[in-house]
PDB file of N, CA and C in Angstrom:
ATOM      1  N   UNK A   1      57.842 -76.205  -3.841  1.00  0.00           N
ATOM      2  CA  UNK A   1      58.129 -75.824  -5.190  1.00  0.00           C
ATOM      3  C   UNK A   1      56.822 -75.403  -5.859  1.00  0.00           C
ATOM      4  N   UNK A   2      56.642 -74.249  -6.657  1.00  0.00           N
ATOM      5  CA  UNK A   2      55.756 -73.823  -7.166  1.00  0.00           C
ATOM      6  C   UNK A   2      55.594 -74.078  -8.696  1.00  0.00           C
ATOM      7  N   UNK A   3      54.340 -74.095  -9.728  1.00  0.00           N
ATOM      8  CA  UNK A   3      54.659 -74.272 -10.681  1.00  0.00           C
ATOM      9  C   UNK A   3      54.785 -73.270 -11.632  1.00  0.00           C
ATOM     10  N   UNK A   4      55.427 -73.023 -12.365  1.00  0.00           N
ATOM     11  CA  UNK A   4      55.045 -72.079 -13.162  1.00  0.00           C
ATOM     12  C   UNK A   4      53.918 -72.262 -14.376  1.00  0.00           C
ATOM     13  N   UNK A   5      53.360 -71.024 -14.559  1.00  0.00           N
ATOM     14  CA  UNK A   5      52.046 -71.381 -15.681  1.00  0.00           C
ATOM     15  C   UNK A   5      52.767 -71.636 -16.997  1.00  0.00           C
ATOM     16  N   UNK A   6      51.820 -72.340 -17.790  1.00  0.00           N
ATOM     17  CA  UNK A   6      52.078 -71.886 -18.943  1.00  0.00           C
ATOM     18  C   UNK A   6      51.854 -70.699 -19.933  1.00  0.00           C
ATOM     19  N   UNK A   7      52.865 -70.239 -20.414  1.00  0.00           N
ATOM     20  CA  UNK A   7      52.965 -68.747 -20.702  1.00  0.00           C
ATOM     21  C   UNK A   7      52.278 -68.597 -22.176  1.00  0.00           C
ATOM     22  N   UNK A   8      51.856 -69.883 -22.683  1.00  0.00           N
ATOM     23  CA  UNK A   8      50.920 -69.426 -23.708  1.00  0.00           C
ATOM     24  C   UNK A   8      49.517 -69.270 -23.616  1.00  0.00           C
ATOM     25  N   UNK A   9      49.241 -70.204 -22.322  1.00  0.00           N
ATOM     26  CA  UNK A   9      47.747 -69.864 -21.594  1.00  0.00           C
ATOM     27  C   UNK A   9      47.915 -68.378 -20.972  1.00  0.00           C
ATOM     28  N   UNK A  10      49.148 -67.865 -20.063  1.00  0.00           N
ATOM     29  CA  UNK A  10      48.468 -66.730 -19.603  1.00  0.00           C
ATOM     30  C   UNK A  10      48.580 -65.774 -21.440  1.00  0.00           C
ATOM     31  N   UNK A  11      49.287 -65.733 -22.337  1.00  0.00           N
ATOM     32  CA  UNK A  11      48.846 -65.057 -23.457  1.00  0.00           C
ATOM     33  C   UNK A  11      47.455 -64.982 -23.895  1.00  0.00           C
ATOM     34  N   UNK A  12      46.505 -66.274 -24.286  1.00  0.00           N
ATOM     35  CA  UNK A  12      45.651 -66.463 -24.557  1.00  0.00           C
ATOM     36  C   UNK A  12      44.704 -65.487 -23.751  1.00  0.00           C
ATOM     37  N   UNK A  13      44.904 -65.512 -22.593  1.00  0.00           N
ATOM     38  CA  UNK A  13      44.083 -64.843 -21.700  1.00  0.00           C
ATOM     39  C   UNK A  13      44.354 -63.599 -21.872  1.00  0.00           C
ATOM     40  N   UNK A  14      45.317 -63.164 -21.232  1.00  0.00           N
ATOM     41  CA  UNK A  14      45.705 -61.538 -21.956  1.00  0.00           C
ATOM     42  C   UNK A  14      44.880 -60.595 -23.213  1.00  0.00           C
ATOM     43  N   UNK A  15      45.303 -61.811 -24.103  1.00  0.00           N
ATOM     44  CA  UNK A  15      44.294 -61.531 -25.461  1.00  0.00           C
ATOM     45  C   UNK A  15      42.650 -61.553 -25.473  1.00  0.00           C
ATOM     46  N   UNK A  16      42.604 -62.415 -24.577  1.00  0.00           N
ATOM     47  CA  UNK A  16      41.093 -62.494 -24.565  1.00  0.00           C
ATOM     48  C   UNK A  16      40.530 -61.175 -23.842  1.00  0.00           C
ATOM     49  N   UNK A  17      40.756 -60.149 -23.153  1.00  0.00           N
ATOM     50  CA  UNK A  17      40.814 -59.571 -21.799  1.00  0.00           C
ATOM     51  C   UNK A  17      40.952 -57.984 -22.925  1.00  0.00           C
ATOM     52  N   UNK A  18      39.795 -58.133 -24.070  1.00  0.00           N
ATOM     53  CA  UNK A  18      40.259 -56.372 -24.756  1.00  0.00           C
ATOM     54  C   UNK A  18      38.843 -56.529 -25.526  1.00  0.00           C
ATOM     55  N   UNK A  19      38.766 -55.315 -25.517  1.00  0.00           N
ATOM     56  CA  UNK A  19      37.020 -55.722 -26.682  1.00  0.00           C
ATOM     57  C   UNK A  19      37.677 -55.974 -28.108  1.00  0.00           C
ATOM     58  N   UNK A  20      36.718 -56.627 -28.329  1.00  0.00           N
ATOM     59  CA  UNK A  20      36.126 -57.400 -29.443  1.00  0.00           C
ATOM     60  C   UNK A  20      36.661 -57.019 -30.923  1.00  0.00           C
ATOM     61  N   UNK A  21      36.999 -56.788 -31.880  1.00  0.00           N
ATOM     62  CA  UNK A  21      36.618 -56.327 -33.093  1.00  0.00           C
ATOM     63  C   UNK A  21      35.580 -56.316 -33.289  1.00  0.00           C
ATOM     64  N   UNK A  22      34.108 -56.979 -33.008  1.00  0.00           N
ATOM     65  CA  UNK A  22      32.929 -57.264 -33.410  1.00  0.00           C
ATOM     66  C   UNK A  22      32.219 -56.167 -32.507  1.00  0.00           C
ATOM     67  N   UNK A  23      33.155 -55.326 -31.347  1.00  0.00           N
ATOM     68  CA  UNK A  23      31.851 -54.452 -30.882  1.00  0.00           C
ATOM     69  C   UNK A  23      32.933 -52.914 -31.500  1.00  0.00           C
ATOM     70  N   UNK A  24      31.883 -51.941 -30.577  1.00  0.00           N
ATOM     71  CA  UNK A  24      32.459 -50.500 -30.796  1.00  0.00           C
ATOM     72  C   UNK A  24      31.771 -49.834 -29.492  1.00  0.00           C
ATOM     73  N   UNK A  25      33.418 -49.129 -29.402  1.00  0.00           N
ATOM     74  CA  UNK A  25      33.307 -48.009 -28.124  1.00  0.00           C
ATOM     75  C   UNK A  25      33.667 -46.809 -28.333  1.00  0.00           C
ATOM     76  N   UNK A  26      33.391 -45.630 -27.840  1.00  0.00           N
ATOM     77  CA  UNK A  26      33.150 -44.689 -28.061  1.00  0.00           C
ATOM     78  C   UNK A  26      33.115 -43.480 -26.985  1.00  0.00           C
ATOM     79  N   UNK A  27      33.970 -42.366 -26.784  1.00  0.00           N
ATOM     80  CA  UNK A  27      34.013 -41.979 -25.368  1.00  0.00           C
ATOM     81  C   UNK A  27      34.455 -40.705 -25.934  1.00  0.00           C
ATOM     82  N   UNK A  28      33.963 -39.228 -25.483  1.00  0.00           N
ATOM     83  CA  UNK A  28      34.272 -38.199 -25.174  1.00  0.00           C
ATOM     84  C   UNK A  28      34.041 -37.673 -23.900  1.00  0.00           C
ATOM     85  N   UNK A  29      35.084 -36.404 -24.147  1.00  0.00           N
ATOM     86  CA  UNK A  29      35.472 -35.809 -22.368  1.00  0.00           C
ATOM     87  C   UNK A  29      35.441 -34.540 -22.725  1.00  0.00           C
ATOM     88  N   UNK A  30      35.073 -33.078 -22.110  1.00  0.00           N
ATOM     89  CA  UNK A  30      34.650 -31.847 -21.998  1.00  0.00           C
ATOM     90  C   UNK A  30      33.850 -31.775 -22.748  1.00  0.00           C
ATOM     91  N   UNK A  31      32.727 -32.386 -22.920  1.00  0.00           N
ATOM     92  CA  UNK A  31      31.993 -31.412 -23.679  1.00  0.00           C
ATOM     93  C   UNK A  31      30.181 -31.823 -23.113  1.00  0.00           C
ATOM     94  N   UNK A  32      29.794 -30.093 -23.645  1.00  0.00           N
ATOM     95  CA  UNK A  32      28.302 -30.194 -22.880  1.00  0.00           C
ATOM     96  C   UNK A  32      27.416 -30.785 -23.927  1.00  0.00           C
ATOM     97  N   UNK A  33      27.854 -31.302 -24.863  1.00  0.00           N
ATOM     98  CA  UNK A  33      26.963 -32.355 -25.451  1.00  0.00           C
ATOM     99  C   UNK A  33      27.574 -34.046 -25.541  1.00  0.00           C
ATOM    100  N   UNK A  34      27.887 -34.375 -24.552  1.00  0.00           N
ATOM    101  CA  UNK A  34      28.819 -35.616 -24.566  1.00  0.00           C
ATOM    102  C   UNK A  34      27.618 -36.598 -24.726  1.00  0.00           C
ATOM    103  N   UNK A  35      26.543 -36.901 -23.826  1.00  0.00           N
ATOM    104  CA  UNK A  35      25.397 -37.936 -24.597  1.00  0.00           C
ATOM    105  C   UNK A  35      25.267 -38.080 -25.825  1.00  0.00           C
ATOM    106  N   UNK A  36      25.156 -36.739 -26.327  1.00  0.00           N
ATOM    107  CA  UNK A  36      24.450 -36.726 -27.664  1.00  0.00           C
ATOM    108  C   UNK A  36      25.447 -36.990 -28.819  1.00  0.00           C
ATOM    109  N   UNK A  37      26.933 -36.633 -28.405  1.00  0.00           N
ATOM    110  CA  UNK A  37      28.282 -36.823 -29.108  1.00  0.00           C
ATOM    111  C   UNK A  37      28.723 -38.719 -29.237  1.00  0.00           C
ATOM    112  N   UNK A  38      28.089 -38.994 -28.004  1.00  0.00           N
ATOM    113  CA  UNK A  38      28.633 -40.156 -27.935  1.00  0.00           C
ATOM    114  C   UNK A  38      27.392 -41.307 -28.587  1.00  0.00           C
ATOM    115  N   UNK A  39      26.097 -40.855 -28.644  1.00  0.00           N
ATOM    116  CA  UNK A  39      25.214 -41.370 -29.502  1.00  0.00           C
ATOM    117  C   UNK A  39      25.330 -41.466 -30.636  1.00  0.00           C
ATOM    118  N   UNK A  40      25.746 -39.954 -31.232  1.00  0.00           N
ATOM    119  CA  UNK A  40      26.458 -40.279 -32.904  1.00  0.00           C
ATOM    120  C   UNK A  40      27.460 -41.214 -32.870  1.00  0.00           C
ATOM    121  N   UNK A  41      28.340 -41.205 -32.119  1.00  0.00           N
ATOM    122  CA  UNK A  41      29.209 -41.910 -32.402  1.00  0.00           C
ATOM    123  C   UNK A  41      29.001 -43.283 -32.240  1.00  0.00           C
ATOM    124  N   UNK A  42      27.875 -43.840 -31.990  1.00  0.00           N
ATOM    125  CA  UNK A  42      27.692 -45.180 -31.627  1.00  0.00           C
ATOM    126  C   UNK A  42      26.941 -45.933 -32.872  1.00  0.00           C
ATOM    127  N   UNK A  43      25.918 -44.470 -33.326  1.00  0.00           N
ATOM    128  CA  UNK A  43      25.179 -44.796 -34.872  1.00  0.00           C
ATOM    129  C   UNK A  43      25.597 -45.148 -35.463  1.00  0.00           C
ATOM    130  N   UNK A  44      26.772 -43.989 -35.603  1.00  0.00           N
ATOM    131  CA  UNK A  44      27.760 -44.234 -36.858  1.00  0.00           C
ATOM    132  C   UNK A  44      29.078 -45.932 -37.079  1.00  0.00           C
ATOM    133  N   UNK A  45      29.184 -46.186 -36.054  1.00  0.00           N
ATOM    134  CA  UNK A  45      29.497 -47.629 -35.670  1.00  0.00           C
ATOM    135  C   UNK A  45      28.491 -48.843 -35.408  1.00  0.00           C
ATOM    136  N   UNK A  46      27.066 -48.718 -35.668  1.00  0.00           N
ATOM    137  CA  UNK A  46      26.110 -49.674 -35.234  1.00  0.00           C
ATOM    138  C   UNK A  46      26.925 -50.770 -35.986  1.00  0.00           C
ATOM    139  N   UNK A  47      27.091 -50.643 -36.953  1.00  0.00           N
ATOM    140  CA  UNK A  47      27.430 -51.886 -38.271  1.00  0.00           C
ATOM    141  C   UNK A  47      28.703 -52.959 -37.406  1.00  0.00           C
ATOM    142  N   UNK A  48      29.120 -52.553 -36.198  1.00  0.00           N
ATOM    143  CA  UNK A  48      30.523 -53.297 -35.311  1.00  0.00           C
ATOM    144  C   UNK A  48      29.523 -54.069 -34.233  1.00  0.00           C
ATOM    145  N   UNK A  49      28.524 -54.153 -33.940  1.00  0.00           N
ATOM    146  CA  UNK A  49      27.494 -54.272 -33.038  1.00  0.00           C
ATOM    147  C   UNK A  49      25.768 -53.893 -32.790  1.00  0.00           C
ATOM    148  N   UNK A  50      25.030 -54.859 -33.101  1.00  0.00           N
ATOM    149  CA  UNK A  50      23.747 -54.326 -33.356  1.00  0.00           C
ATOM    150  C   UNK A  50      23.239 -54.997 -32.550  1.00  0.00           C
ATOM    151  N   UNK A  51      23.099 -55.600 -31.313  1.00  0.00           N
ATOM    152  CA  UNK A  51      22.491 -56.795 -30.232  1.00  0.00           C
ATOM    153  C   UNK A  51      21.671 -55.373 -29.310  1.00  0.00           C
ATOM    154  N   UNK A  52      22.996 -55.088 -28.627  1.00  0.00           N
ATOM    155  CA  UNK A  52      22.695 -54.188 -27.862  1.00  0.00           C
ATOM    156  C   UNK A  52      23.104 -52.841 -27.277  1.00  0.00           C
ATOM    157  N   UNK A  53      22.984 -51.803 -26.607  1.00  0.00           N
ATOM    158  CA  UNK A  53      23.888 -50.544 -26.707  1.00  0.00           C
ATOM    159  C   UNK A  53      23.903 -49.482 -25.365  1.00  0.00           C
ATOM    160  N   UNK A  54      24.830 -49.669 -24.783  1.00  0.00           N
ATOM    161  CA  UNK A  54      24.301 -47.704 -23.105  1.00  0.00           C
ATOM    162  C   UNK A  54      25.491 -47.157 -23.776  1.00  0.00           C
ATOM    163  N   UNK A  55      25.203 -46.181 -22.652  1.00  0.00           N
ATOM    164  CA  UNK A  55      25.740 -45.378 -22.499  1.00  0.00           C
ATOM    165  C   UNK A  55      25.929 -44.820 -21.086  1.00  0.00           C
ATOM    166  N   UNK A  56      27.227 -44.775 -20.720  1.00  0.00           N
ATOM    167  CA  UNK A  56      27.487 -44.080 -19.185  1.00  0.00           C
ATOM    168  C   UNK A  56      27.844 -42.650 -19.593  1.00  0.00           C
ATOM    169  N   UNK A  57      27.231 -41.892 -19.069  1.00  0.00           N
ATOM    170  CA  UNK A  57      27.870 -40.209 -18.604  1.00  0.00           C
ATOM    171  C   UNK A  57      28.420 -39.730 -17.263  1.00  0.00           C
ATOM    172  N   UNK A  58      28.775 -38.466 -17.276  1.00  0.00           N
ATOM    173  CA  UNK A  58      29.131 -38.223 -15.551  1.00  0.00           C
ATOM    174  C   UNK A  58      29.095 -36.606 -15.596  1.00  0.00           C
ATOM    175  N   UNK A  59      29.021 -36.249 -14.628  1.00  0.00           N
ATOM    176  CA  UNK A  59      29.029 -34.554 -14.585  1.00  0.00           C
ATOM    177  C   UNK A  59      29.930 -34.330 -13.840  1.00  0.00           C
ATOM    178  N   UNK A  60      30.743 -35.232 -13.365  1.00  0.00           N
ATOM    179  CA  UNK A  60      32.041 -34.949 -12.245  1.00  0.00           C
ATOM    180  C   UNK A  60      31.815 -35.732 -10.653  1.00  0.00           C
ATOM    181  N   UNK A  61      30.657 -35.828 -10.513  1.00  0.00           N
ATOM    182  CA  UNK A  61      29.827 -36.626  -9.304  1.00  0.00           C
ATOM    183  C   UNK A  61      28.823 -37.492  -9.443  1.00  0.00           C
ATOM    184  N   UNK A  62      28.067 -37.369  -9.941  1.00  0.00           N
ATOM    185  CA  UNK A  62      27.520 -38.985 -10.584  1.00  0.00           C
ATOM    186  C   UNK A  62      27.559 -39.947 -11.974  1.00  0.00           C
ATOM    187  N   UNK A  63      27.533 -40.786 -12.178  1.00  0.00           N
ATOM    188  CA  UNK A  63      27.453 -41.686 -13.090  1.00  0.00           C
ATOM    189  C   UNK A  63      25.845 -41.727 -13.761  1.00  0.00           C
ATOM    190  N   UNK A  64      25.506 -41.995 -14.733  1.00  0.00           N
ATOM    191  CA  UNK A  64      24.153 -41.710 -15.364  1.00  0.00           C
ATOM    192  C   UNK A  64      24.245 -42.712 -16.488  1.00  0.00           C
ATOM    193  N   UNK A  65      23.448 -44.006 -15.888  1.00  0.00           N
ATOM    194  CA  UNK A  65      23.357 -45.030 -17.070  1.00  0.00           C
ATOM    195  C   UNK A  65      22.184 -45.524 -18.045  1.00  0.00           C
ATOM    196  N   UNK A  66      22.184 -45.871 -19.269  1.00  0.00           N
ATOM    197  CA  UNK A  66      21.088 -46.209 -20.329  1.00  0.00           C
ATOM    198  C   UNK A  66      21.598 -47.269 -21.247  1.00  0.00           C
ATOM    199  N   UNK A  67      20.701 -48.373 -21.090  1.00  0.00           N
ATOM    200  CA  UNK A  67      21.113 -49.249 -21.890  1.00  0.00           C
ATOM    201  C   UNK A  67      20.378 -50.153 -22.445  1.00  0.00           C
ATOM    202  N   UNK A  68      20.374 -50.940 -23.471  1.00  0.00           N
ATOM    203  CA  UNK A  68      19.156 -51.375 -23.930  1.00  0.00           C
ATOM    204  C   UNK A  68      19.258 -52.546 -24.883  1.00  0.00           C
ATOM    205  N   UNK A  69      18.573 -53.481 -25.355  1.00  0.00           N
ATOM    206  CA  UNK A  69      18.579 -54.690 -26.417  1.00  0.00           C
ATOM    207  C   UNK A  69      17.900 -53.680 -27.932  1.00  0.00           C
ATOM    208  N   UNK A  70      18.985 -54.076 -28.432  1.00  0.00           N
ATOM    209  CA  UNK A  70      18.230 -53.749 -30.677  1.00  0.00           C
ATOM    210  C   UNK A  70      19.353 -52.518 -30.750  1.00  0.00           C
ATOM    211  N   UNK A  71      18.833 -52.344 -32.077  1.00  0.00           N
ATOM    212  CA  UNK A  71      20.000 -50.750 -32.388  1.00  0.00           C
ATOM    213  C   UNK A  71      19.894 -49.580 -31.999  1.00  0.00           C
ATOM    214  N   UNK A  72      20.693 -48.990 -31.949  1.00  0.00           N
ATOM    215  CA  UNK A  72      21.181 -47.879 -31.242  1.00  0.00           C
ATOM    216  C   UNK A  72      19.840 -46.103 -31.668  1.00  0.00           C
ATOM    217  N   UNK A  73      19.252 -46.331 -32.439  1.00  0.00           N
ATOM    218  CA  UNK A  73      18.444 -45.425 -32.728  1.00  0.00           C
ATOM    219  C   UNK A  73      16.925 -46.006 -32.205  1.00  0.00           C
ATOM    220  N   UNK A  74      17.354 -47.012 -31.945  1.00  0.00           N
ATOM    221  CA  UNK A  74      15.693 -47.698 -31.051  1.00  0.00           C
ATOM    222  C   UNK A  74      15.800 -47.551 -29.735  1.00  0.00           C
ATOM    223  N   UNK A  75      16.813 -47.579 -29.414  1.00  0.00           N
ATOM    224  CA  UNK A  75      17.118 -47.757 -27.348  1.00  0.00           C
ATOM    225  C   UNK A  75      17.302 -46.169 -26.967  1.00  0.00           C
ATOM    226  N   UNK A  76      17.872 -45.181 -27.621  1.00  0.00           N
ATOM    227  CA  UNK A  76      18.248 -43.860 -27.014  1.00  0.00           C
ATOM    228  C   UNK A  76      17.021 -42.733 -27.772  1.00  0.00           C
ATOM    229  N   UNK A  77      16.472 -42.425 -27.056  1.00  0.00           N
ATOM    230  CA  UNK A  77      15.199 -41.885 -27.810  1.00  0.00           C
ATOM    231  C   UNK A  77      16.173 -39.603 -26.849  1.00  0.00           C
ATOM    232  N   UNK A  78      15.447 -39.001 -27.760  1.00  0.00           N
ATOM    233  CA  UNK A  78      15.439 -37.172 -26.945  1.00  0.00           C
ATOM    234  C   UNK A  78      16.019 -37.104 -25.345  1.00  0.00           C
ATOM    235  N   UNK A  79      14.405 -37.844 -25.319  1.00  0.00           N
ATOM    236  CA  UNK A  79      14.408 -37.390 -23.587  1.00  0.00           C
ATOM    237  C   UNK A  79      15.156 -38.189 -22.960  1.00  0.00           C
ATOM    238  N   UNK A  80      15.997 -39.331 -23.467  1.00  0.00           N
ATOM    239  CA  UNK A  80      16.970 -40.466 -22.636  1.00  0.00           C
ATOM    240  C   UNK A  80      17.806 -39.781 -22.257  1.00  0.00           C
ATOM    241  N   UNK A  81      18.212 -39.132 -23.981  1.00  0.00           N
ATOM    242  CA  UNK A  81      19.819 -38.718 -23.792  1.00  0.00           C
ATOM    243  C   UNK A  81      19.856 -37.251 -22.960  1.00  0.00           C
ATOM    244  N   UNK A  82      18.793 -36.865 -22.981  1.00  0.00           N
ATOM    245  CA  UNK A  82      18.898 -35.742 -22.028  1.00  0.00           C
ATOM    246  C   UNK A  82      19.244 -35.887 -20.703  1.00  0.00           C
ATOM    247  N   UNK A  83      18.913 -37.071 -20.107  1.00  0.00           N
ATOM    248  CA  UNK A  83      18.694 -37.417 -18.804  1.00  0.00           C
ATOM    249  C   UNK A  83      20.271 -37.743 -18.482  1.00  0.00           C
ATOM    250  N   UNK A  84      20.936 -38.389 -19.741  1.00  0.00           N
ATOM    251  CA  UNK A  84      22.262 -38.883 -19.571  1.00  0.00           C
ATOM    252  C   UNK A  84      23.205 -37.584 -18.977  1.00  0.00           C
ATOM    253  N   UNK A  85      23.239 -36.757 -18.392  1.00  0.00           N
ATOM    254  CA  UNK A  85      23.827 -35.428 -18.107  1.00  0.00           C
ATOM    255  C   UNK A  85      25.381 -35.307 -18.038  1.00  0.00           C
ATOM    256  N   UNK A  86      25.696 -34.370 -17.924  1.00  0.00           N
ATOM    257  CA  UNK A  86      27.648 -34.290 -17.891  1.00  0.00           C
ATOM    258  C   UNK A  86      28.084 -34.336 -18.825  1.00  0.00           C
ATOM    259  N   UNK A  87      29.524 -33.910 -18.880  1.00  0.00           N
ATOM    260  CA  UNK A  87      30.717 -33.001 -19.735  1.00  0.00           C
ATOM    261  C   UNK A  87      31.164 -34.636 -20.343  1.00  0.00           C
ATOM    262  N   UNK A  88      31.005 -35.593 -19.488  1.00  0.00           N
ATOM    263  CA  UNK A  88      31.841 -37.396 -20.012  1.00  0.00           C
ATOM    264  C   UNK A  88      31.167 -38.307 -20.438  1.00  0.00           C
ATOM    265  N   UNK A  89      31.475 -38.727 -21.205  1.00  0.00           N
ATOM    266  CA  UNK A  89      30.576 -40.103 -21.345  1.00  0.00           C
ATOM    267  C   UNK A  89      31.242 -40.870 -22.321  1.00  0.00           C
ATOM    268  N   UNK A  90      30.877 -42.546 -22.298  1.00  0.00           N
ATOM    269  CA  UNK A  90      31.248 -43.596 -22.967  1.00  0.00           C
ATOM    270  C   UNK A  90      30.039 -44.464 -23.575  1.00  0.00           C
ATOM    271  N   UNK A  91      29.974 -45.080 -24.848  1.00  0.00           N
ATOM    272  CA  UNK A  91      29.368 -45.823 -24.683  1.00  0.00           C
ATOM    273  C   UNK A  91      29.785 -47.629 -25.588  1.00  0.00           C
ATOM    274  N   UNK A  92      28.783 -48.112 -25.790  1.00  0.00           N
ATOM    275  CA  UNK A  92      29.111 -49.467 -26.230  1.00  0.00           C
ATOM    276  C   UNK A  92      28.207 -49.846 -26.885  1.00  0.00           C
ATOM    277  N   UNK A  93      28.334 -50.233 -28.088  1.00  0.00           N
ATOM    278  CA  UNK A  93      27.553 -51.600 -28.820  1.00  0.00           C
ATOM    279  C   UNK A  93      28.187 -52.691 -28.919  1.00  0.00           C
ATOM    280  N   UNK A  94      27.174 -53.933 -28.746  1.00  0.00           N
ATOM    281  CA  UNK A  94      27.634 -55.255 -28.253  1.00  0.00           C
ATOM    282  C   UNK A  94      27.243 -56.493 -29.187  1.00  0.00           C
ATOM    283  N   UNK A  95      28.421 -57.082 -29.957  1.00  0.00           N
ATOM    284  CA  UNK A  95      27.901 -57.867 -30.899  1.00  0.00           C
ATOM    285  C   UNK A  95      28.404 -59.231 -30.341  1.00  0.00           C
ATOM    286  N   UNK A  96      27.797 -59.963 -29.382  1.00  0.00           N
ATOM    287  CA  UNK A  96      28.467 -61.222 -28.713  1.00  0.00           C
ATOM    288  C   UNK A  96      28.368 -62.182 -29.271  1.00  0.00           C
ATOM    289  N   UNK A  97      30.209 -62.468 -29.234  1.00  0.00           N
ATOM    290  CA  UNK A  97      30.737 -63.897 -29.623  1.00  0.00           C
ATOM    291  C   UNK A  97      30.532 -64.788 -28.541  1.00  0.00           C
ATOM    292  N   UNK A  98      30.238 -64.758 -27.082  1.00  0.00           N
ATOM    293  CA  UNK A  98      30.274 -65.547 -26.687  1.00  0.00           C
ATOM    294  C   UNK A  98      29.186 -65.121 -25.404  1.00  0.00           C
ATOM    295  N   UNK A  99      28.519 -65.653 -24.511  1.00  0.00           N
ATOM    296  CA  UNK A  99      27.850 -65.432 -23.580  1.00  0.00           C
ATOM    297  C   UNK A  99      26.911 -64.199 -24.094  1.00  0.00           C
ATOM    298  N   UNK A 100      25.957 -63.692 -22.798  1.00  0.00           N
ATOM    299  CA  UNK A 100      24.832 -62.834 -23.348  1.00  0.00           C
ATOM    300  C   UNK A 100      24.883 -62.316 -24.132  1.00  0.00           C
ATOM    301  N   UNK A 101      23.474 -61.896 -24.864  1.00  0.00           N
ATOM    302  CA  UNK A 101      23.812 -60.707 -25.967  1.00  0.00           C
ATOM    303  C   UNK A 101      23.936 -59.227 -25.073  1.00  0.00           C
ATOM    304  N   UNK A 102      23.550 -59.325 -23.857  1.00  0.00           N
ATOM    305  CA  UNK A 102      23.485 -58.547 -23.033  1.00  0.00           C
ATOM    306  C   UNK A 102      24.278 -58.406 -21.250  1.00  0.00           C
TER     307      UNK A 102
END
């Protein structure tokens, strides 16, 4: 005989298992300024998360990561986001409730 869980623990978990209200994400797709699109967009949200902040891009075949501790206009400098290359990218600021700030 097996037990069954309790279905308000697996809820709890469920819930736990989504970002934050306290951070902000941020993601565009086609476009040849997606670093730099997705940097504004992370500025403009610092106030959801100020600990820490990357950014992933892609050009269709690689992944291209930057990430860093403090706000988002201190960690992504010109020549970062240049490096970040490709049409995709996502990024994150991280305001932790619980475990690392990083």
């Amino acid at each position: 005989m097996s037990r069954i869980p309790d279905k308000s623990r697996i809820r709890r978990q469920a819930q736990d298992d989504k970002p934050k209200e306290e951070c902000a994400i941020f993601g565009i797709f086609n476009s040849s300024e997606a670093s730099n699109f997705t940097y504004l967009g992370l500025y403009s949200m610092q106030h959801r998360g100020q600990e820490s902040s990357g950014i992933v891009s892609s050009d269709g075949e690689h992944l291209y990561r930057y990430a860093g501790m403090g706000l988002v206009a201190h960690i992504f400098t010109e020549t970062k986001l240049k490096e970040l290359q490709g049409y995709a990218a996502i990024g994150h600021n991280r305001y932790s409730t619980t475990g690392a700030s990083f």
